[in-house]
Protein backbone atom coordinates (compact mmCIF):
# COMPACT_ATOMS: atom_id res chain seq x y z
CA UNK A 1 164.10 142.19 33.78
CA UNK A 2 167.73 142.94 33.67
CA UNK A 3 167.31 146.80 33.40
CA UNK A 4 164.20 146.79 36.05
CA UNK A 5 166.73 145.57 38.96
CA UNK A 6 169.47 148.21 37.49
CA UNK A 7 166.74 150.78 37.60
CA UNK A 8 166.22 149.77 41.48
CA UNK A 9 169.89 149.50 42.58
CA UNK A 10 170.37 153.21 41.30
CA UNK A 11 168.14 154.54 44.22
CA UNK A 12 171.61 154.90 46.98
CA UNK A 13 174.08 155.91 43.32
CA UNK A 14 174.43 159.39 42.05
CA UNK A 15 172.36 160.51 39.65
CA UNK A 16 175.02 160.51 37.47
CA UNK A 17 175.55 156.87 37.13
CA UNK A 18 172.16 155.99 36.53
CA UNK A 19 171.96 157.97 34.00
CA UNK A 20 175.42 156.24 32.03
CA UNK A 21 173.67 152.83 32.60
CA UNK A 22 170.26 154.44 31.07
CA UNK A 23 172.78 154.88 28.35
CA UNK A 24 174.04 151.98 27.79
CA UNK A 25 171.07 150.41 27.46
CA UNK A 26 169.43 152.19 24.80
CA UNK A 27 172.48 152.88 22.17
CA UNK A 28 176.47 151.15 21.62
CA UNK A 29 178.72 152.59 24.34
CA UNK A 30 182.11 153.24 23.95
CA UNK A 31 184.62 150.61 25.64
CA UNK A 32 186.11 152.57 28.16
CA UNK A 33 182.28 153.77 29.53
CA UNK A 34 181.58 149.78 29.37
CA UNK A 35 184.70 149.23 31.78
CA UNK A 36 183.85 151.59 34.03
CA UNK A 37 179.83 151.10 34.04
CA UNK A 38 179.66 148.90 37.47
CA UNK A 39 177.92 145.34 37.40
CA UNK A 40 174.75 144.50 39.21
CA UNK A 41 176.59 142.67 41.94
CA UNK A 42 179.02 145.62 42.67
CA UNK A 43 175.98 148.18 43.43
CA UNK A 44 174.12 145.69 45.25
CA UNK A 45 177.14 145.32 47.27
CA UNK A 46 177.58 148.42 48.69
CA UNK A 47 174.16 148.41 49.91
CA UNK A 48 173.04 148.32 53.71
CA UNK A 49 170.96 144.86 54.29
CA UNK A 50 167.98 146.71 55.21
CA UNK A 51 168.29 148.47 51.72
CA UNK A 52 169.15 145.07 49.97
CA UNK A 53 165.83 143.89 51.09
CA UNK A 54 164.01 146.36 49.65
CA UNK A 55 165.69 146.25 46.63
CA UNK A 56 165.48 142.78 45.97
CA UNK A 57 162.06 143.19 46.55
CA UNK A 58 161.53 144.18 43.26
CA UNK A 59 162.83 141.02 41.90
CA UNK A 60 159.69 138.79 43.00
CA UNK A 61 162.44 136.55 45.74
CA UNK A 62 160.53 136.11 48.96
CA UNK A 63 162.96 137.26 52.28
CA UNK A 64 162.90 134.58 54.89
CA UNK A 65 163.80 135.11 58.26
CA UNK A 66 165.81 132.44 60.21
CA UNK A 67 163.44 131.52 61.95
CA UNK A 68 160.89 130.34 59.69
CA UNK A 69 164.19 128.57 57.92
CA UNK A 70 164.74 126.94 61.27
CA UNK A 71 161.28 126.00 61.57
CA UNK A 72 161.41 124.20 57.89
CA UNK A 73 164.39 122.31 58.39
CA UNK A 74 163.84 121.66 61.71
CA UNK A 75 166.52 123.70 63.54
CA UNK A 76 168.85 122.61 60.29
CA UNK A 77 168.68 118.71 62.05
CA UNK A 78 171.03 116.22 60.68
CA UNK A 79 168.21 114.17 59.37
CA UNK A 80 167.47 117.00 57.10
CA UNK A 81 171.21 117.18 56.06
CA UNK A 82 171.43 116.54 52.45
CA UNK A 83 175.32 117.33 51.63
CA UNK A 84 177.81 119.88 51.71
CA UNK A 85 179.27 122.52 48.85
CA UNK A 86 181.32 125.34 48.77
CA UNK A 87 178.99 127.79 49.67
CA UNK A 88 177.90 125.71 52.91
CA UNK A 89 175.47 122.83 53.92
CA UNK A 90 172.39 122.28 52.27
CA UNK A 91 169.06 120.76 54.80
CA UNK A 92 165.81 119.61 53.01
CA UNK A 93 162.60 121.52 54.15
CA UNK A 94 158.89 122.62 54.14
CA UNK A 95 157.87 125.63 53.97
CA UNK A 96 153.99 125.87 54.89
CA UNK A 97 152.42 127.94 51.83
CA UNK A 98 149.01 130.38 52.51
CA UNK A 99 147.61 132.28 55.16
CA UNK A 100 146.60 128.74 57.58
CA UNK A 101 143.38 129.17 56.43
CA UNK A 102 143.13 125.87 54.21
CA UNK A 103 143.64 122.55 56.41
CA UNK A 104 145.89 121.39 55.96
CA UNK A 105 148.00 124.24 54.80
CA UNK A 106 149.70 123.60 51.34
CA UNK A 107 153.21 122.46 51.62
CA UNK A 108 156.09 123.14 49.36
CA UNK A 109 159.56 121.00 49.42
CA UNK A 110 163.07 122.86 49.33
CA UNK A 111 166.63 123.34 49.77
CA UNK A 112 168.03 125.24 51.83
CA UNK A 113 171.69 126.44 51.62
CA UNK A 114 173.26 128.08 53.99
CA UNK A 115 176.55 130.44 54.16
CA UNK A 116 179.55 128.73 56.14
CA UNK A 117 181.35 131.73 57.70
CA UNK A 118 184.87 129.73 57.69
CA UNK A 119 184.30 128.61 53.55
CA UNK A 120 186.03 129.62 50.70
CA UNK A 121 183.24 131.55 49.39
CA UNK A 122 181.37 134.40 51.32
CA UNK A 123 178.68 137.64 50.61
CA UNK A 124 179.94 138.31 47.55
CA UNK A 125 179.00 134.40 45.90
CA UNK A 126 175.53 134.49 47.72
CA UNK A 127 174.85 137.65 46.14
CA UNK A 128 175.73 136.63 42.88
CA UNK A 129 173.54 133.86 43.02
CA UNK A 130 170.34 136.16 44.20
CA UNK A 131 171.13 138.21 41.03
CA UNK A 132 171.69 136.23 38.64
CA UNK A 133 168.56 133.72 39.58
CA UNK A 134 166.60 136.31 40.37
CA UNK A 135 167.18 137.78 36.78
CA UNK A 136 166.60 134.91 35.19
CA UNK A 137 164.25 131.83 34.22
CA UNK A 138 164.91 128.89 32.60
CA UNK A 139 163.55 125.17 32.36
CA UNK A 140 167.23 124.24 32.74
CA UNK A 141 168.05 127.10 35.47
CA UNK A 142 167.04 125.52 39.19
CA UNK A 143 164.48 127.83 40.57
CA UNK A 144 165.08 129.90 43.39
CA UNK A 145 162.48 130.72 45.93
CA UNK A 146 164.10 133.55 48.28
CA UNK A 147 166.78 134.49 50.51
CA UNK A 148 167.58 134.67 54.21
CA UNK A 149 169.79 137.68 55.09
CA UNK A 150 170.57 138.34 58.90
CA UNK A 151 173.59 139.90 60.67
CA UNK A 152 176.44 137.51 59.12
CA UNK A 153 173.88 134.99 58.02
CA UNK A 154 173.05 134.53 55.07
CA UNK A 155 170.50 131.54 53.47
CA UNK A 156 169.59 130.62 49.53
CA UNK A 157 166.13 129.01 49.50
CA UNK A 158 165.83 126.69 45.85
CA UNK A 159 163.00 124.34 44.59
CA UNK A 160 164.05 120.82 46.16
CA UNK A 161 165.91 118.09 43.33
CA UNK A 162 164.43 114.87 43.97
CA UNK A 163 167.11 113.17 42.48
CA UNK A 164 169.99 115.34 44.02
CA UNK A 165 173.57 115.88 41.85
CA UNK A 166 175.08 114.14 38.98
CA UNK A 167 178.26 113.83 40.50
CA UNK A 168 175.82 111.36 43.02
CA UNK A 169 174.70 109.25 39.92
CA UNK A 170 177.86 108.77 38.36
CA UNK A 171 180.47 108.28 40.71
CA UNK A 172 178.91 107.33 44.08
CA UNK A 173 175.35 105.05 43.69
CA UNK A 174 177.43 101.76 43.35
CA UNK A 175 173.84 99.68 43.30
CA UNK A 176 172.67 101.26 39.91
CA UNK A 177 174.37 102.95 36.65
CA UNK A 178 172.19 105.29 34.68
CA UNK A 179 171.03 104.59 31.73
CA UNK A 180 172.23 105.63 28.21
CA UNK A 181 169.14 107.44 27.09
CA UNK A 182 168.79 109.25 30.46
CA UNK A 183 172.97 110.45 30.42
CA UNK A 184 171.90 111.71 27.00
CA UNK A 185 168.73 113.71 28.84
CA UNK A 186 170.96 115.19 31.42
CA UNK A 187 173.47 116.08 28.80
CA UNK A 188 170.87 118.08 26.00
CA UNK A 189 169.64 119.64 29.42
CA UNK A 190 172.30 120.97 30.66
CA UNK A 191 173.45 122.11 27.34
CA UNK A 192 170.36 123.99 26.71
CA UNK A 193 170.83 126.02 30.53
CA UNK A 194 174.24 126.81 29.28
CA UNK A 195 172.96 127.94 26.16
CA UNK A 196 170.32 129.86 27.39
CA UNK A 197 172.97 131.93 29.79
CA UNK A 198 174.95 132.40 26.98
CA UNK A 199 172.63 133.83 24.22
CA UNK A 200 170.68 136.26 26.96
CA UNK A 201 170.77 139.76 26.67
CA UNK A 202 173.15 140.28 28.49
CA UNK A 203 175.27 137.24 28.10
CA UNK A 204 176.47 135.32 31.42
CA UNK A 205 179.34 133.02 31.71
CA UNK A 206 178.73 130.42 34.54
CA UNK A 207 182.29 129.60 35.01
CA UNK A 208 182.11 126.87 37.57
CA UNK A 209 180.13 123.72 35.08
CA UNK A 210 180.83 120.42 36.49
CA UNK A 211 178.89 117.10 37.55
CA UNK A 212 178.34 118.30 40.91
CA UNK A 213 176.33 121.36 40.39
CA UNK A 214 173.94 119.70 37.87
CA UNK A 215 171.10 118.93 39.71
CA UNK A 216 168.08 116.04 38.89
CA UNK A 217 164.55 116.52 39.27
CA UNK A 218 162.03 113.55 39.53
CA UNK A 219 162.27 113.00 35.95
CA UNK A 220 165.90 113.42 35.17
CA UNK A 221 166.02 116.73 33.98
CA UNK A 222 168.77 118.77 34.34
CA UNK A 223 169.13 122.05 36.00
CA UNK A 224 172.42 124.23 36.63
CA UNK A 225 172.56 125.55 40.26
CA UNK A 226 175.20 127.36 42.23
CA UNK A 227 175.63 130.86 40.25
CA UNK A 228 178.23 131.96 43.15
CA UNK A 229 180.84 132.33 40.10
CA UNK A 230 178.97 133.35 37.62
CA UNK A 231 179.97 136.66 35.50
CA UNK A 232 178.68 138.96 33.17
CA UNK A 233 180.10 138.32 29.70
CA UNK A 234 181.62 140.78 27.58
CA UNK A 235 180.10 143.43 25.73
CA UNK A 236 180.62 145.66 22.98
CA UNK A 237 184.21 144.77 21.32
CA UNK A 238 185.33 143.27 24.58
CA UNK A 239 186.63 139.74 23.38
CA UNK A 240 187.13 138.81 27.36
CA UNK A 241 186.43 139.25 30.86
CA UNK A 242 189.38 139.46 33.06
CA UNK A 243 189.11 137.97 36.35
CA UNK A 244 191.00 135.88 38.78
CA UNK A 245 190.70 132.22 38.51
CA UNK A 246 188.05 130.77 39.98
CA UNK A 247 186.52 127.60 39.38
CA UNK A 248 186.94 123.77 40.15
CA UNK A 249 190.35 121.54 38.97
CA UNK A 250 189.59 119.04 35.86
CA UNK A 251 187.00 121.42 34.79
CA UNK A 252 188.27 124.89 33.78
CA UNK A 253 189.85 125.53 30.34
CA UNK A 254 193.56 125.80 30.21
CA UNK A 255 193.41 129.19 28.66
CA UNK A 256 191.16 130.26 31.43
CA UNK A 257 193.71 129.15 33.79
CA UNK A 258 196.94 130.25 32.46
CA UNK A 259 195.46 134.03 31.44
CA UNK A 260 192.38 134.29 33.78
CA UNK A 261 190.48 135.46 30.32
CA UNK A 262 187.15 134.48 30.42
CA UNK A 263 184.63 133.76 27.63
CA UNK A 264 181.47 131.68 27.18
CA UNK A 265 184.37 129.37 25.26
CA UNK A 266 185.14 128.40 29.29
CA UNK A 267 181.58 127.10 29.79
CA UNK A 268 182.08 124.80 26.54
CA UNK A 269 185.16 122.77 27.60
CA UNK A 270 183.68 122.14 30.72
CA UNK A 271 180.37 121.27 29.18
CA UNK A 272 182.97 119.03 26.64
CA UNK A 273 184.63 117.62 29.99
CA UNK A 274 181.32 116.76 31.67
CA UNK A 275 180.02 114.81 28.86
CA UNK A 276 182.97 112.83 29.06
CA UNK A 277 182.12 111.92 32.14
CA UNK A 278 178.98 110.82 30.91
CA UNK A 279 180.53 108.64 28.59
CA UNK A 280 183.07 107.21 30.80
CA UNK A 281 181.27 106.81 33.76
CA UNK A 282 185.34 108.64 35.52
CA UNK A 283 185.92 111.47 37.01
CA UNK A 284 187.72 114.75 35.47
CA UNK A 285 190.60 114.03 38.14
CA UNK A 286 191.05 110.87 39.99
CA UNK A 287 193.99 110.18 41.43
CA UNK A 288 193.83 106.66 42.15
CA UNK A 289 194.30 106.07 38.93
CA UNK A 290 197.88 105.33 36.76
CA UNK A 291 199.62 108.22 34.92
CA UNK A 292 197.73 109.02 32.35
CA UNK A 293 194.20 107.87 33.36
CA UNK A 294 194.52 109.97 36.30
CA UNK A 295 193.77 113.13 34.36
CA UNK A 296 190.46 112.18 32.09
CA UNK A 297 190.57 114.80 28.84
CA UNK A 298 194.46 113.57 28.61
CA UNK A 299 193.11 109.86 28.88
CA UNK A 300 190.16 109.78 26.45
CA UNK A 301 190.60 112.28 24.05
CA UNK A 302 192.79 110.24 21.39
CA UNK A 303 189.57 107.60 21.31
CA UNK A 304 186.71 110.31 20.59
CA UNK A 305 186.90 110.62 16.36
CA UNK A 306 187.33 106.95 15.99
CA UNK A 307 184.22 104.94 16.14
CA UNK A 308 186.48 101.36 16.53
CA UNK A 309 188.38 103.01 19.25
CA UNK A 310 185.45 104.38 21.08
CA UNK A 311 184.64 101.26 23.14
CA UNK A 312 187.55 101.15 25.09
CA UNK A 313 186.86 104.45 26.64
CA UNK A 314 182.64 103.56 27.73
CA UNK A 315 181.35 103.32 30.97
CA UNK A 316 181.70 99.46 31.47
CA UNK A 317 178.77 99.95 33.55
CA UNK A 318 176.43 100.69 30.54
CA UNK A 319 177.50 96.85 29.45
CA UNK A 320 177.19 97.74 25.71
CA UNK A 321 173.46 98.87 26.03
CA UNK A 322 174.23 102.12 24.44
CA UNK A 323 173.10 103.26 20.43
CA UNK A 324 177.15 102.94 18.74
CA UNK A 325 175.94 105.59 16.95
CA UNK A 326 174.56 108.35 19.36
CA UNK A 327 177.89 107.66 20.93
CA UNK A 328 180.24 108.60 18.27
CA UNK A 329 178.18 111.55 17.66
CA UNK A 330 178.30 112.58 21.14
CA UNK A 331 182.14 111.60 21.78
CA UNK A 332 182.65 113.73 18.69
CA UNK A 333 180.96 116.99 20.75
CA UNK A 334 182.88 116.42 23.44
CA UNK A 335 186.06 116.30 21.07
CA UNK A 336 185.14 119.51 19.44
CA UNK A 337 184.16 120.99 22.91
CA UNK A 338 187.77 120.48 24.17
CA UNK A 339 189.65 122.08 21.46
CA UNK A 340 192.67 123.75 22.87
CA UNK A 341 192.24 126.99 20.67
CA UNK A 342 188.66 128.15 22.24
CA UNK A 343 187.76 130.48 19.25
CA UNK A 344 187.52 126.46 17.13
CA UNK A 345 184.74 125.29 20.08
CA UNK A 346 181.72 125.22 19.06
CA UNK A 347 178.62 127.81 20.71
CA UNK A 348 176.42 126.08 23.28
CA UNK A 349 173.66 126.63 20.98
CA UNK A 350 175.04 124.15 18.62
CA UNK A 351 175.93 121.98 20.67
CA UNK A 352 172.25 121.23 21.48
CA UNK A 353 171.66 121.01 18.17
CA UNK A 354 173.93 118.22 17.59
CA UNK A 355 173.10 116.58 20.88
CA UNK A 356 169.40 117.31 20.44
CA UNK A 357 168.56 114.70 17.83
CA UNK A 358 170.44 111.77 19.34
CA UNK A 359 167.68 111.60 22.12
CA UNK A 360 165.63 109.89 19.14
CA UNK A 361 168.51 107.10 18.61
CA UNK A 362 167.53 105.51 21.74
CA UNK A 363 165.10 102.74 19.82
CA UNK A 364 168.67 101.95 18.48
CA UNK A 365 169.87 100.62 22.07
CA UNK A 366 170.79 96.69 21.91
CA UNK A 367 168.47 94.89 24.27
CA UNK A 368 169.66 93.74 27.78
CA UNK A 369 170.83 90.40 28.65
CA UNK A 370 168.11 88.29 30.52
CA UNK A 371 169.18 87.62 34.16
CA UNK A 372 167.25 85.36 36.31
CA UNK A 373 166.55 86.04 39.84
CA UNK A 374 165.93 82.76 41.77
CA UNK A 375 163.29 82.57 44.53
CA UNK A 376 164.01 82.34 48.42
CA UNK A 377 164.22 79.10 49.77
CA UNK A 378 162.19 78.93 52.57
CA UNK A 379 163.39 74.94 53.32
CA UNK A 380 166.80 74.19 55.35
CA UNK A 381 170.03 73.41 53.64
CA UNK A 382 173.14 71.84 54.49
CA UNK A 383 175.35 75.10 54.31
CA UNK A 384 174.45 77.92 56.55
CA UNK A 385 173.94 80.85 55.18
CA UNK A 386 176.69 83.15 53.86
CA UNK A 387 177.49 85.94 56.17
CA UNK A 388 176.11 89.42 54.36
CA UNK A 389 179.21 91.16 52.99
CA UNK A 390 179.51 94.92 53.50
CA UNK A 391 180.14 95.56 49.69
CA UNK A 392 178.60 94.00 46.83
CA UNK A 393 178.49 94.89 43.15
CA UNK A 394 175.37 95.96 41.78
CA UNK A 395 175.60 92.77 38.52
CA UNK A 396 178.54 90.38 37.50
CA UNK A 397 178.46 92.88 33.96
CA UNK A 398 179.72 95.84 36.20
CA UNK A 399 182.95 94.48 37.11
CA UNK A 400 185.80 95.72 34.91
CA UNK A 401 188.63 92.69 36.41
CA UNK A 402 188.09 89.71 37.55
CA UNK A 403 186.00 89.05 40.76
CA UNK A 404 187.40 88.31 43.63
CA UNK A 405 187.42 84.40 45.01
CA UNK A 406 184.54 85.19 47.31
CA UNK A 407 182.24 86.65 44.31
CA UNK A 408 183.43 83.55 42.47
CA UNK A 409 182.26 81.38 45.01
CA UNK A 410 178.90 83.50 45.06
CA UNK A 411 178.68 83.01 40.89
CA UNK A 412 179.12 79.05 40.95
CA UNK A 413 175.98 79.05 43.52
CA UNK A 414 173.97 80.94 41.32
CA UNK A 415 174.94 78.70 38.17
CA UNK A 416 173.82 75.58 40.27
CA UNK A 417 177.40 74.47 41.58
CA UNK A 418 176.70 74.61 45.00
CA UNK A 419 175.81 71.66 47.17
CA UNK A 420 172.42 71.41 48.02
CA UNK A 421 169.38 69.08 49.76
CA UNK A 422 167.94 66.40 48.10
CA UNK A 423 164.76 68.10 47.58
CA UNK A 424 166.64 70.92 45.68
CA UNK A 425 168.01 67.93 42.95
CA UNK A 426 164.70 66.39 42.17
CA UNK A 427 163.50 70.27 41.36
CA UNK A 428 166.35 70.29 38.65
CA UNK A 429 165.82 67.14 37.33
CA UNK A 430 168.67 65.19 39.13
């Protein structure tokens, strides 16, 4: 697939340089041709947009125009709005599938992302992500649909995530926690994308992994989005790309930062620091936080190889309904993952397969405790009603301190401490 779109993006190069990538291809190269043969991004760069179109034609993308966009996300309304990246908003849509012959027409849900003109990232990070997608296909990979190009506009179209980001699940759905077995789903899944990138033909390094471009489906599973920073790995007896240093804070490896060499070694402490947050239920950074805790690999790293130690880094959320096990196992991954010396990290590859098997230690998870939701009273009481509060926690078991006097006074009525009619005592027994 790779060499088909090269093939097509040598149609406006000399013949000359198609015929060094032809090259390349077929037998070793030396390392200076390598370093001077140009990536897929820079020749689709220097391409007119009527020429893009036609080129990226080839890559079986579908070319919206912004009006058919507007029409799907009706005029990009708020009420379509689903959140905001670095790239630009995202809106839910519809697009209406067939030829209008079949009533009613078949529908098909998606996201569409579209290019803020005053954000960090511009043409070069949309094209990117048409490349690289349109390359390549993975269970793990979110799909994308097409592309919107017009004057300074330009428009990603994906398959639409029912379940929206990981950062979402983790750090702000107060009313639920996920579950053990499905943070150890997400994790395998996102492994295997990684993977995946990393073993193609032509390896990739994603370079910006973190909780907030992992996206949910329906069912949980994973899938990697936002390939606006993704880069060819290297080739040949390159041991690095050099670039500048791109990426997100808490997430990029030091050596990354500090040298702006890049490797698929990168990818693997981030994939080390999101599974972290998996355990934890924290953030990479938080800043609310005291001294050390603010800074999460710093915080929980000295607890990952010891198995009595372990429990005092877990998501209190999870409440201890997690295999002790599967989480040693997987706190010991993330350990290895975020070795300081990146040539000691394990490949992405086996990281799935120690992550892999754990999904089957699930039967191993200690049973929930029993709560016990009482029925409305439909009869009148001698208290009025509590006023609603604009915060509540989601269970008592989620609360890592003590609750506050008001949820106190909300606990004693639910253990049978608060004053009631006289019908209410003969029901208990009084």
């Amino acid at each position: 697939m790779r060499m088909m779109l090269f093939r097509c993006f040598a149609g406006s190069e000399p013949a000359a340089d198609s015929e060094s990538v032809d090259d390349e291809a077929s037998r070793p190269a030396a390392k200076a041709s390598m370093r001077r043969a140009q990536s897929a991004t820079g020749r689709l760069r220097s391409l007119s947009p009527d020429d893009l179109s036609r080129t990226l034609a080839t890559s079986g993308l579908r070319a919206f125009t912004v009006a058919e966009l507007r029409a799907a996300t009706r005029g990009f309304s708020g009420g379509n709005f689903i959140g905001e990246g670095g790239f630009g908003p995202v809106y839910r849509g519809i697009l209406r599938l067939g030829d209008g012959d079949l009533q009613p027409p078949p529908q098909q849900h998606v996201a569409v992302k579209c290019l803020d003109a005053d954000g960090p990232q511009g043409h070069r990070e949309w094209l990117a992500e048409v490349v690289y997608l349109g390359m390549l296909s993975h269970p793990h990979l979110v799909k994308l649909i097409g592309y919107g190009c017009h004057d300074e506009q330009r428009m990603l179209v994906y398959e639409y995530m029912a379940r929206g980001s990981l950062e979402h699940h983790l750090f702000k759905n107060l009313l639920s926690s996920l579950p053990w077995c499905t943070r150890l789903k997400i994790a395998v899944g996102a492994a295997k994308g990684l993977a995946f990138l990393h073993d193609a033909d032509t390896p990739v390094i994603y370079r910006d992994f973190k909780a907030s471009n992992i996206l949910l489906d329906s069912d949980y599973t994973a899938k990697l989005s936002d390939f606006g920073l993704a880069k060819e790995g290297p080739q040949g007896d390159d041991t690095h790309v050099t670039t500048r240093v791109m990426g997100t804070h808490g997430y990029a490896a030091p050596e990354y930062i500090l040298t702006g060499h890049l490797t698929a070694k990168s990818d693997v402490y981030s994939f080390g620091v999101v599974l972290l947050e998996l355990l934890t239920g924290r953030r990479s950074v938080d800043k609310r936080r005291r001294g050390r805790e603010q800074h999460l690999v710093d915080w929980a790293r000295p607890y990952l190889r010891h198995p009595g130690r372990l429990h005092r880094v877990m998501d209190p959320s999870l409440d201890g309904q997690y295999s002790g096990e599967a989480a040693h196992e997987a706190a010991v991954v993330a350990y290895h993952c975020l070795r300081s010396v990146p040539k000691t990290r394990p490949a992405m590859r086996d990281v799935v397969a120690a992550l892999e098997p754990l999904l089957h230690v699930c039967a191993d998870v200690p049973a929930g405790p029993f709560v016990y939701t009482a029925p409305a009273d439909d009869g009148k009481t001698d208290e009025a009603a509590p006023a609603p509060r604009k915060k509540s926690l989601a269970s008592a078991v989620h609360a890592e301190d003590e609750l506050p006097v008001g949820n106190r006074r909300y606990a004693s009525s639910v253990a049978g401490r608060r004053r009631s009619s006289p019908e209410q005592s003969r029901d208990r027994g009084a």
